[in-house]
Protein backbone atom coordinates (compact mmCIF):
# COMPACT_ATOMS: atom_id res chain seq x y z
CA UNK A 1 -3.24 74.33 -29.95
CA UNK A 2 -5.71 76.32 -32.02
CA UNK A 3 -8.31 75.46 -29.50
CA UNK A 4 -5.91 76.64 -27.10
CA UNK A 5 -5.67 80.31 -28.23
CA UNK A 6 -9.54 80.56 -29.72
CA UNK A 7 -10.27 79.85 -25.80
CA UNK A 8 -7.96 82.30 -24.03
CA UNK A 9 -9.34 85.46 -26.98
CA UNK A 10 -12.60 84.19 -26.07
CA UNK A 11 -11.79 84.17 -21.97
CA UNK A 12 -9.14 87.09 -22.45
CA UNK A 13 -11.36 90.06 -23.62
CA UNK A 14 -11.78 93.90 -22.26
CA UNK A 15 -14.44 92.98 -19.49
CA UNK A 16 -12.16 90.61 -18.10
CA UNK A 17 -9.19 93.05 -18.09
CA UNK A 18 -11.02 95.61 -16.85
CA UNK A 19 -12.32 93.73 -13.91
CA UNK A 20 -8.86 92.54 -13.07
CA UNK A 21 -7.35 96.21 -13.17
CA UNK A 22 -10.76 97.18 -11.24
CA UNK A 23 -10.61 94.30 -8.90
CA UNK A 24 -7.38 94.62 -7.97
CA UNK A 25 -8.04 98.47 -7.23
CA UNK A 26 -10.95 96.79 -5.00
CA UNK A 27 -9.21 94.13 -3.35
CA UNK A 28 -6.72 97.11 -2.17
CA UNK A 29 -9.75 99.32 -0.21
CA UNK A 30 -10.92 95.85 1.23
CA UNK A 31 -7.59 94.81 2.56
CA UNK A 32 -5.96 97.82 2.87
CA UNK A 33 -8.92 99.26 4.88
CA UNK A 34 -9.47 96.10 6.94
CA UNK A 35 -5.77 96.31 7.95
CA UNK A 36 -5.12 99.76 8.96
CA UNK A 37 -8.75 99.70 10.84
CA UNK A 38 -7.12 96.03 12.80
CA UNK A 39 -3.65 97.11 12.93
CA UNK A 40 -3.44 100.61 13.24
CA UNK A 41 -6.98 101.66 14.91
CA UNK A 42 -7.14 98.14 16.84
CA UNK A 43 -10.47 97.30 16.20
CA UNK A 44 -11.52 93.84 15.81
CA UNK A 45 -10.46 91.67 12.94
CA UNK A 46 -14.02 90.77 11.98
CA UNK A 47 -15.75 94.23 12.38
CA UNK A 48 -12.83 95.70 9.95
CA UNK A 49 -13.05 93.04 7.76
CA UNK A 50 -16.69 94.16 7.26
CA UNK A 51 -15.95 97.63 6.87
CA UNK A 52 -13.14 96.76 4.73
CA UNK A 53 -16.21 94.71 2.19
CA UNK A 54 -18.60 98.02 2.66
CA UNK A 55 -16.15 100.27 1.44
CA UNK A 56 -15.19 97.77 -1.61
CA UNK A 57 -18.38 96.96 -2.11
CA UNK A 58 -19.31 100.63 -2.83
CA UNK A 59 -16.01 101.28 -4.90
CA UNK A 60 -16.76 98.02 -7.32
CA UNK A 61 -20.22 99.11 -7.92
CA UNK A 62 -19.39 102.04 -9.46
CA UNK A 63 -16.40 101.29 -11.18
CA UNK A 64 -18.02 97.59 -12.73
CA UNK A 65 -21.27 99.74 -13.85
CA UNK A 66 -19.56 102.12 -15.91
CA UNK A 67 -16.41 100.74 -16.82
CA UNK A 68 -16.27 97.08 -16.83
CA UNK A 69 -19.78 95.90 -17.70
CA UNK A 70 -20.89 98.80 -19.33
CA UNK A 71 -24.22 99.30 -18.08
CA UNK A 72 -26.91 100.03 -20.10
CA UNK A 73 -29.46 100.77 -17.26
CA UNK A 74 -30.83 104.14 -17.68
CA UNK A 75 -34.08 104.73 -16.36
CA UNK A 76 -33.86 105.90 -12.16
CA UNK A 77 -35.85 102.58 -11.20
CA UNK A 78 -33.57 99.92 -14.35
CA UNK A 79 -30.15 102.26 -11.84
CA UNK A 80 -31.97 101.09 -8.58
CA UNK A 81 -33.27 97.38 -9.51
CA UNK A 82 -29.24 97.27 -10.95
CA UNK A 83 -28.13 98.18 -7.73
CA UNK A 84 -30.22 95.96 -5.68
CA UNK A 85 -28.95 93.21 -7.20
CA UNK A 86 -25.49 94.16 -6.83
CA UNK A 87 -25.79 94.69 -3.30
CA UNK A 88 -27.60 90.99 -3.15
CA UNK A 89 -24.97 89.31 -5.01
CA UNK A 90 -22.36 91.38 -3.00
CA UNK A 91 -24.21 90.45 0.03
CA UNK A 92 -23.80 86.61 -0.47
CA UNK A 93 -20.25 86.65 -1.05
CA UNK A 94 -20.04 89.24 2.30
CA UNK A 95 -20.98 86.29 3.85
CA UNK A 96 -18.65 84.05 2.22
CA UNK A 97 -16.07 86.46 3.16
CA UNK A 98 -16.73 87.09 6.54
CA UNK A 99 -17.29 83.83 7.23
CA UNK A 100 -13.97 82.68 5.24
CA UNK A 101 -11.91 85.20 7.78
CA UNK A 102 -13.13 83.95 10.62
CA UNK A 103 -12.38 80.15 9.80
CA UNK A 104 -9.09 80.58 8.36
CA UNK A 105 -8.41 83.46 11.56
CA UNK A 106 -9.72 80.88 14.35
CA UNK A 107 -9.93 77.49 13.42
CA UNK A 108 -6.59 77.25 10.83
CA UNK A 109 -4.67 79.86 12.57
CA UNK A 110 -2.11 76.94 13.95
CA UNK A 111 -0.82 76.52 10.46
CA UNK A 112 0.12 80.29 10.62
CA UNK A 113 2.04 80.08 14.25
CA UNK A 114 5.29 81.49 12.45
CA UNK A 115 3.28 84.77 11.93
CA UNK A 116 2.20 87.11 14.39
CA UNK A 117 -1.47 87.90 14.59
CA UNK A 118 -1.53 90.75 12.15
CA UNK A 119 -0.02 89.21 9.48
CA UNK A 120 -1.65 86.02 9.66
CA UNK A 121 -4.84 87.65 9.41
CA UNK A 122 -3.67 89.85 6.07
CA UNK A 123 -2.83 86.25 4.59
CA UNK A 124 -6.03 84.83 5.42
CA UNK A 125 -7.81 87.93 4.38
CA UNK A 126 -5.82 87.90 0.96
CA UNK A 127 -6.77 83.94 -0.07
CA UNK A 128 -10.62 85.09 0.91
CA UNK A 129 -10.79 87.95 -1.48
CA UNK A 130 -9.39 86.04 -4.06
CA UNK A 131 -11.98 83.42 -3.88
CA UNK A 132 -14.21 86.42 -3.83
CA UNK A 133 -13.36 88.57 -6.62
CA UNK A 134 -13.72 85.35 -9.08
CA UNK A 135 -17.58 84.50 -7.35
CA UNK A 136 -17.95 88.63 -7.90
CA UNK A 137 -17.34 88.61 -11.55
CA UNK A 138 -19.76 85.65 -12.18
CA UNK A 139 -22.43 87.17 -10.26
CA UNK A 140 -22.31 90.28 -11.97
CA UNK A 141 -22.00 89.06 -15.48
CA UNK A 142 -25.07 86.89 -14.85
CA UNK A 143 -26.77 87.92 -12.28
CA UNK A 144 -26.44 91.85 -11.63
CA UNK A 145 -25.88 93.83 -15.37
CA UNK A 146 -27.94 92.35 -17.41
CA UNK A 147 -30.20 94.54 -18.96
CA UNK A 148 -33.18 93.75 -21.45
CA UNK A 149 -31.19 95.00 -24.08
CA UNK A 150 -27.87 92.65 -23.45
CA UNK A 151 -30.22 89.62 -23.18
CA UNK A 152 -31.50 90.02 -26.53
CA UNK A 153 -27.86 89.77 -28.10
């Protein structure tokens, strides 16, 4: 049991609860955006599911560097390498997500035939971004903010 609860203080800390509260801020451009752009605007599912990721993708960045992972990149060119690489890793799971929309929109879409087309695709967009926001976090703890300075710690 004392395992137990050393693991969730070590798992449970601010960065993660400030991702969550920032990813969930996220996830509600990408869907939110996505839908009103299908639904309301008509415009196909997979063309607002990408503007849907742009506009999230653009939101995180900004709220992850300065309030989640605390970025310690300063210099204009440490800002723009950080960036990069956010946009890379971001990039990847674009992929994932675009190409997690489509399968779960065209080739699963019979397990959704209670639903009508809008909704279906809000579900399937919804278990995507989950899967997304976890591969997010990883990739920017590792991969994006890490600065010379938190790799010495």
């Amino acid at each position: 049991m004392e395992k137990l609860k050393s693991l969730i203080k070590k798992v449970w800390n601010k960065e993660v609860i400030s991702y969550l509260i920032f990813g969930v801020l996220t996830t509600l451009v990408n869907i939110l955006s996505s839908y009103i752009l299908k639904a309301f605007l008509s415009i196909e599912e997979n063309i607002a599911s990408t503007i849907g990721i742009a506009l999230s993708i653009l939101f995180a960045y900004f709220t992850n560097r300065r309030w989640v992972f605390c970025s310690t990149a300063n210099t204009a060119k440490e800002k723009w390498i950080e960036f990069g690489k956010f946009i890379l890793g971001r990039s990847f799971t674009m992929f994932i997500e675009i190409v997690g929309v489509f399968l779960l929109t065209k080739v699963i879409y019979a397990f959704y035939g209670l639903f009508n087309d809008n909704i279906a695709f809000l579900i399937n967009k919804s278990i995507i971004t989950i899967i997304v926001i976890i591969l997010n976090f990883f990739i920017s703890k590792f991969f994006t903010f890490t600065t010379s300075s938190k790799k010495e710690i």
